[in-house]
N, C-alpha and C. Protein backbone atom coordinates (compact mmCIF):
# COMPACT_ATOMS: atom_id res chain seq x y z
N UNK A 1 15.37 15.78 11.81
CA UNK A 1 13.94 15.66 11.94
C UNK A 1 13.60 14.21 12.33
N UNK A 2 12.83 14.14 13.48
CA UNK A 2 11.99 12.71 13.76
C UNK A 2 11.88 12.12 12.86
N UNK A 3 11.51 10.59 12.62
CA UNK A 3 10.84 9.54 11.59
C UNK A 3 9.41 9.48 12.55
N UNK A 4 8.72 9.49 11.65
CA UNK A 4 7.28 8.80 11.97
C UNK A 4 6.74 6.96 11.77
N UNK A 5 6.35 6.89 12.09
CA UNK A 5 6.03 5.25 11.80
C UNK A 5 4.60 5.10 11.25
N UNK A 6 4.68 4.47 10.07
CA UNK A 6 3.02 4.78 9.12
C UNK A 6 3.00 3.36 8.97
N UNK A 7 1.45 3.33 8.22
CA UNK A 7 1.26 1.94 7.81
C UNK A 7 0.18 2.38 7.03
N UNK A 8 0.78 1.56 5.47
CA UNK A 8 -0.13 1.92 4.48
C UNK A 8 -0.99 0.41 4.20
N UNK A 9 -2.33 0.47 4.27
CA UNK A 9 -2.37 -0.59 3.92
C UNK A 9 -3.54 -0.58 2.33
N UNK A 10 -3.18 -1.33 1.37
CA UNK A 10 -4.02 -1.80 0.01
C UNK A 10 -4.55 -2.60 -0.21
N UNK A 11 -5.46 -2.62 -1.43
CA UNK A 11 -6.51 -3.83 -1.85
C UNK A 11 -6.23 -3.84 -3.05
N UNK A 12 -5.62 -5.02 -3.40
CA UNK A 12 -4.88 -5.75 -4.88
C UNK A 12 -6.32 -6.41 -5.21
N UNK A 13 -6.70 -5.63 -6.85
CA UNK A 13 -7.32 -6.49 -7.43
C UNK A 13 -7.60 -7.96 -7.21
N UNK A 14 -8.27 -9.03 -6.92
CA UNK A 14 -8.28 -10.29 -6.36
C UNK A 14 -7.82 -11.40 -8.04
N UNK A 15 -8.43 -10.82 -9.22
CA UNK A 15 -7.46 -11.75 -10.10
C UNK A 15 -6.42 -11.13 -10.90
N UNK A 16 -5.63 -10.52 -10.13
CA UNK A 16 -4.31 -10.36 -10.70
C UNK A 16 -3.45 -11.51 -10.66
N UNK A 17 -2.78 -11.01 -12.07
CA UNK A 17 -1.76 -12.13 -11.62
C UNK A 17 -0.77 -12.44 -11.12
N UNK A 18 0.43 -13.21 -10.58
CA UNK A 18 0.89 -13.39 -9.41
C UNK A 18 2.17 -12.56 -9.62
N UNK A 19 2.86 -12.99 -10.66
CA UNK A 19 4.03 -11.91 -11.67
C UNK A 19 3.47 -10.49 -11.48
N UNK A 20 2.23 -10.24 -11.63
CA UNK A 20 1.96 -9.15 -12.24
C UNK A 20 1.28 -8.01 -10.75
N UNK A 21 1.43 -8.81 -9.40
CA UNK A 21 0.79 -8.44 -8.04
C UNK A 21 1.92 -8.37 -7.60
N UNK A 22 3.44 -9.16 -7.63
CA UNK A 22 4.98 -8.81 -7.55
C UNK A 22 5.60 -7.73 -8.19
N UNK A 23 5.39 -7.52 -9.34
CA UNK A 23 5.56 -6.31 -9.89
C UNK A 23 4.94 -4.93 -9.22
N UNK A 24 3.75 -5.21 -8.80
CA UNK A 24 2.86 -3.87 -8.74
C UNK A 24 3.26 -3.44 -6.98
N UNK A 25 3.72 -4.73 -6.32
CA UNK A 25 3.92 -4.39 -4.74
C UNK A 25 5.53 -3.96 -4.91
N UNK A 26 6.20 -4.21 -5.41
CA UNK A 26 7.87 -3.94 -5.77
C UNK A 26 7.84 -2.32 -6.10
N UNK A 27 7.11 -2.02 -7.39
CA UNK A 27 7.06 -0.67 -7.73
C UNK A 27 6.26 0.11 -6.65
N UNK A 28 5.66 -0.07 -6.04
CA UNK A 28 5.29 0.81 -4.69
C UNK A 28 6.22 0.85 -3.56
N UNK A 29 6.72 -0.21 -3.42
CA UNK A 29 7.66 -0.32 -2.30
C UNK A 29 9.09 0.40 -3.05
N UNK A 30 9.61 0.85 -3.81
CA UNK A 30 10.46 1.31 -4.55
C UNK A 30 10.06 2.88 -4.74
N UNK A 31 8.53 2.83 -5.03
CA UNK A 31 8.10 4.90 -4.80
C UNK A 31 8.57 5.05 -3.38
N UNK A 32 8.18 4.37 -2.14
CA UNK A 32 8.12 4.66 -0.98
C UNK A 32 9.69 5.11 -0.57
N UNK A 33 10.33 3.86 -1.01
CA UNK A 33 11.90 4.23 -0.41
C UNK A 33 12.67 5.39 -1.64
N UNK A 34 12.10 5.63 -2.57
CA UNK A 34 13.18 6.61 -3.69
C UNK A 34 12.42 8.09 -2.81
N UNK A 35 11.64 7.77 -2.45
CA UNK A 35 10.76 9.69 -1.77
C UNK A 35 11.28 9.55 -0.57
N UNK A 36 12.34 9.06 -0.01
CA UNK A 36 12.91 9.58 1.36
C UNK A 36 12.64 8.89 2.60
N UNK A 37 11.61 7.63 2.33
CA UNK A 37 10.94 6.76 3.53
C UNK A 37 11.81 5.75 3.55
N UNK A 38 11.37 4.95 4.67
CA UNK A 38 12.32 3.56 4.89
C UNK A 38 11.20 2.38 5.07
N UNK A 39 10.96 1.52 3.84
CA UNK A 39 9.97 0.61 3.95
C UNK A 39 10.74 -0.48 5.48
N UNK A 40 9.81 -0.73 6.55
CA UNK A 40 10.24 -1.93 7.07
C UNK A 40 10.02 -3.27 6.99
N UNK A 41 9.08 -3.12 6.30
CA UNK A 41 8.25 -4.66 5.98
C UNK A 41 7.11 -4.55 5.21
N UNK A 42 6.91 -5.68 4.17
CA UNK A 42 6.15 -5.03 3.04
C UNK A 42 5.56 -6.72 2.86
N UNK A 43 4.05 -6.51 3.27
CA UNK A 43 3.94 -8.20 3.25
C UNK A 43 2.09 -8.41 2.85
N UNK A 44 1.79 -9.58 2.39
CA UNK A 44 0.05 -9.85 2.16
C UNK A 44 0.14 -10.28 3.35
N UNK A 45 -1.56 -9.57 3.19
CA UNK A 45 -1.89 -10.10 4.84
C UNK A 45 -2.89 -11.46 4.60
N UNK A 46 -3.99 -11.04 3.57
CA UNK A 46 -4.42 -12.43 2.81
C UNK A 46 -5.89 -12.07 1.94
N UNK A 47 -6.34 -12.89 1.39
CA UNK A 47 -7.54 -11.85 0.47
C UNK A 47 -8.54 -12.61 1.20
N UNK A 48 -9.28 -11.15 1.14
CA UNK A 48 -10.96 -11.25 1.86
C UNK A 48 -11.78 -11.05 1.57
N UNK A 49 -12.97 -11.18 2.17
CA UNK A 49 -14.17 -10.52 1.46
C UNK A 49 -14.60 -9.02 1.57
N UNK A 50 -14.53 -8.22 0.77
CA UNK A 50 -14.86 -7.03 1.27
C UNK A 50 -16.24 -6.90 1.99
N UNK A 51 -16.60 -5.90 2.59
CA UNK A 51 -17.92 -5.18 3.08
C UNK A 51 -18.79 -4.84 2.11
N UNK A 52 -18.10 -4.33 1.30
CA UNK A 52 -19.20 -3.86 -0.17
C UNK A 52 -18.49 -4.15 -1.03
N UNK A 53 -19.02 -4.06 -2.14
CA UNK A 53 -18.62 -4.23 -3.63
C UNK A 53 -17.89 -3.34 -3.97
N UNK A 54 -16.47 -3.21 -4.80
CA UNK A 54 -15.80 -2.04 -4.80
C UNK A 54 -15.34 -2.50 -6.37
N UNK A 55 -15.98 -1.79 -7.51
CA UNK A 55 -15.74 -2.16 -8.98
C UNK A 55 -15.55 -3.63 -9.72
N UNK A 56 -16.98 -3.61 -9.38
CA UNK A 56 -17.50 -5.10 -9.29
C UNK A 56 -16.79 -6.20 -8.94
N UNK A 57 -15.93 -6.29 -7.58
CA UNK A 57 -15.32 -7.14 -6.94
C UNK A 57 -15.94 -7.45 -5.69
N UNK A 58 -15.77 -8.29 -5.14
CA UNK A 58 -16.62 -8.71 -3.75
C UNK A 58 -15.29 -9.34 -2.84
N UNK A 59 -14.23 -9.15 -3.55
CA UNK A 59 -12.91 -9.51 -2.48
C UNK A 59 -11.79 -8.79 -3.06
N UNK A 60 -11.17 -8.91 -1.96
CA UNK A 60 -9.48 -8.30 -2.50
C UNK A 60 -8.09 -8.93 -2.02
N UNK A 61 -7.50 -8.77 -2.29
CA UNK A 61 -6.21 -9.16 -2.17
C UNK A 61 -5.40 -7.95 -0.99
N UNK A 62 -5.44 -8.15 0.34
CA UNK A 62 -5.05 -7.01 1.18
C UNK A 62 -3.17 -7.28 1.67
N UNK A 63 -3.06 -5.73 1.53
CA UNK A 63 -0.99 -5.80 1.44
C UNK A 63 -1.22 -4.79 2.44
N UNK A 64 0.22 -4.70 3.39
CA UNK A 64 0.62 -4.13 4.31
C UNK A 64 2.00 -3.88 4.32
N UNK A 65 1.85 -2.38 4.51
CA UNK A 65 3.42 -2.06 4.25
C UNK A 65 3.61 -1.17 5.54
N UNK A 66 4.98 -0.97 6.58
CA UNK A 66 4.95 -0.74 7.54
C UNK A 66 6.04 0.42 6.68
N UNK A 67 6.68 1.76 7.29
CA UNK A 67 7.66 2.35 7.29
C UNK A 67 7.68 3.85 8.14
N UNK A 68 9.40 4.21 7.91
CA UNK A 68 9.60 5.15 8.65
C UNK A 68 9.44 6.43 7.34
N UNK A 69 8.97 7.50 7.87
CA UNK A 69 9.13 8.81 7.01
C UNK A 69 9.52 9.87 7.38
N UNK A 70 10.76 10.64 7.64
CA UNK A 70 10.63 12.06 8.27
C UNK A 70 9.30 13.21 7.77
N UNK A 71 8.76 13.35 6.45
CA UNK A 71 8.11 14.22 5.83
C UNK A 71 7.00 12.91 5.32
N UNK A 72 6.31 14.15 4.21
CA UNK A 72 4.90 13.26 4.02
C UNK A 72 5.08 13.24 2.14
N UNK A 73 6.21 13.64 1.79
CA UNK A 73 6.56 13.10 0.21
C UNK A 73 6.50 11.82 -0.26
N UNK A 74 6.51 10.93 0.53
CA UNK A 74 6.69 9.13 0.22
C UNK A 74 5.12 9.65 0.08
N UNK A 75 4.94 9.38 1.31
CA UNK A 75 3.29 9.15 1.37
C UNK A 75 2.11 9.55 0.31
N UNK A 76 2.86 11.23 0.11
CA UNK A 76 1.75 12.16 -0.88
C UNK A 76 2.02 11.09 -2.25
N UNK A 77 3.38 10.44 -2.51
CA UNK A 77 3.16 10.35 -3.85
C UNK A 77 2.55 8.91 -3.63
N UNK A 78 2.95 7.77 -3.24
CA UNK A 78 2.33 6.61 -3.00
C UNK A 78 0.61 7.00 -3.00
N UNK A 79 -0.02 8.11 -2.31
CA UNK A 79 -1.60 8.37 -2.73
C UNK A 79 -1.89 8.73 -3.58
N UNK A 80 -0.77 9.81 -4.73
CA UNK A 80 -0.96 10.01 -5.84
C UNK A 80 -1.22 9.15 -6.69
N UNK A 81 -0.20 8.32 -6.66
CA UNK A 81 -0.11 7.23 -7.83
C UNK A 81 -1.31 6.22 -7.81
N UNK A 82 -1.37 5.79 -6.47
CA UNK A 82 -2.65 4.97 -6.31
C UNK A 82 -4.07 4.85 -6.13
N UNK A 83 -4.02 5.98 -6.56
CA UNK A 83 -5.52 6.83 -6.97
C UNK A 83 -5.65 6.48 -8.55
N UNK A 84 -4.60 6.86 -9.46
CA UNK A 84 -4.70 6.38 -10.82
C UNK A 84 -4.53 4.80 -11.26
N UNK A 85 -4.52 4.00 -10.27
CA UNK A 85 -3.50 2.82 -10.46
C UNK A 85 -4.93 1.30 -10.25
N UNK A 86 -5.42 0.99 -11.51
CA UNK A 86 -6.74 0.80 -11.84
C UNK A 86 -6.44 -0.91 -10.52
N UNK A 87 -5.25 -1.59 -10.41
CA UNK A 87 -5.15 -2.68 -9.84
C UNK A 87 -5.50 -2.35 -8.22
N UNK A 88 -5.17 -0.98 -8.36
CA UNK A 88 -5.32 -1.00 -6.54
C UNK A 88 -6.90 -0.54 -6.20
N UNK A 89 -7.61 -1.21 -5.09
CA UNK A 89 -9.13 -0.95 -5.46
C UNK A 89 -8.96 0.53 -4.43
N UNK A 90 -8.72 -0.04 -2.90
CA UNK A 90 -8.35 0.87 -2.19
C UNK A 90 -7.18 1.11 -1.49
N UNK A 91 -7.31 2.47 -0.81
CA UNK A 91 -5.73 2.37 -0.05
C UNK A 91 -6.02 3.54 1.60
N UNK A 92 -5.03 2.89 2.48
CA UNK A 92 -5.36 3.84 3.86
C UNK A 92 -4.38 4.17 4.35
N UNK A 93 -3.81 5.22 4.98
CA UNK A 93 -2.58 5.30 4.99
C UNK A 93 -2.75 5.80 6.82
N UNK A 94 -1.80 5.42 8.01
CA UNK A 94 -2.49 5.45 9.33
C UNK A 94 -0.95 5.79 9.81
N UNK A 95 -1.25 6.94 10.87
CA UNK A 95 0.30 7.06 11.49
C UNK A 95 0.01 5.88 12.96
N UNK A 96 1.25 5.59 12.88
CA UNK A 96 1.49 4.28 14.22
C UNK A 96 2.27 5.09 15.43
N UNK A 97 1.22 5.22 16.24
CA UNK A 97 2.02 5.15 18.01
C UNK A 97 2.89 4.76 18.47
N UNK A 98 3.41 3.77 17.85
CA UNK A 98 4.66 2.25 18.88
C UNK A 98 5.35 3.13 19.33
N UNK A 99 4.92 2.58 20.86
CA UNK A 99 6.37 3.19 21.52
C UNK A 99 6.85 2.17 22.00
């Protein structure tokens, strides 16, 4: 089966702490590759101001994670989890074209 090329990208709480924003990007990048995906690069892009207020924050801390997936199990659970996962404000998950 093909790999697809995705890109998930998140919004890290803006005062987390730095131990504790290493931890939380490690354990996602670790769901992604144990469900069958291949993280290629897993990096901050830099914190901004959001558009709106999103649980009484006015910025976030934005991460970008690039990878390959044959199926959509990485993905389903990485949305699972980060729906319950009070540090992450939001999350988008986008299939990539590159050819």
């Amino acid at each position: 089966m093909a790999e697809t090329h995705y890109e998930i990208t998140y919004i890290i709480k803006p005062d987390i702490e730095e131990e504790a924003k290493k931890t939380l990007i490690d354990r996602y990048d670790k769901i992604i590759n144990d469900n069958g995906a291949k993280v290629i690069d897993s990096k901050d892009w830099e914190k901004k101001r959001l558009a709106y207020e999103i649980a009484n924050y006015k910025e976030g801390i934005y991460h970008i994670i690039n990878l390959d997936a044959s199926d959509d199990v990485a993905l389903s659970e990485f949305d699972r989890l980060a729906k319950i996962d009070d540090n992450i404000l939001r999350h988008m998950t986008v299939k990539r074209d590159d050819k």
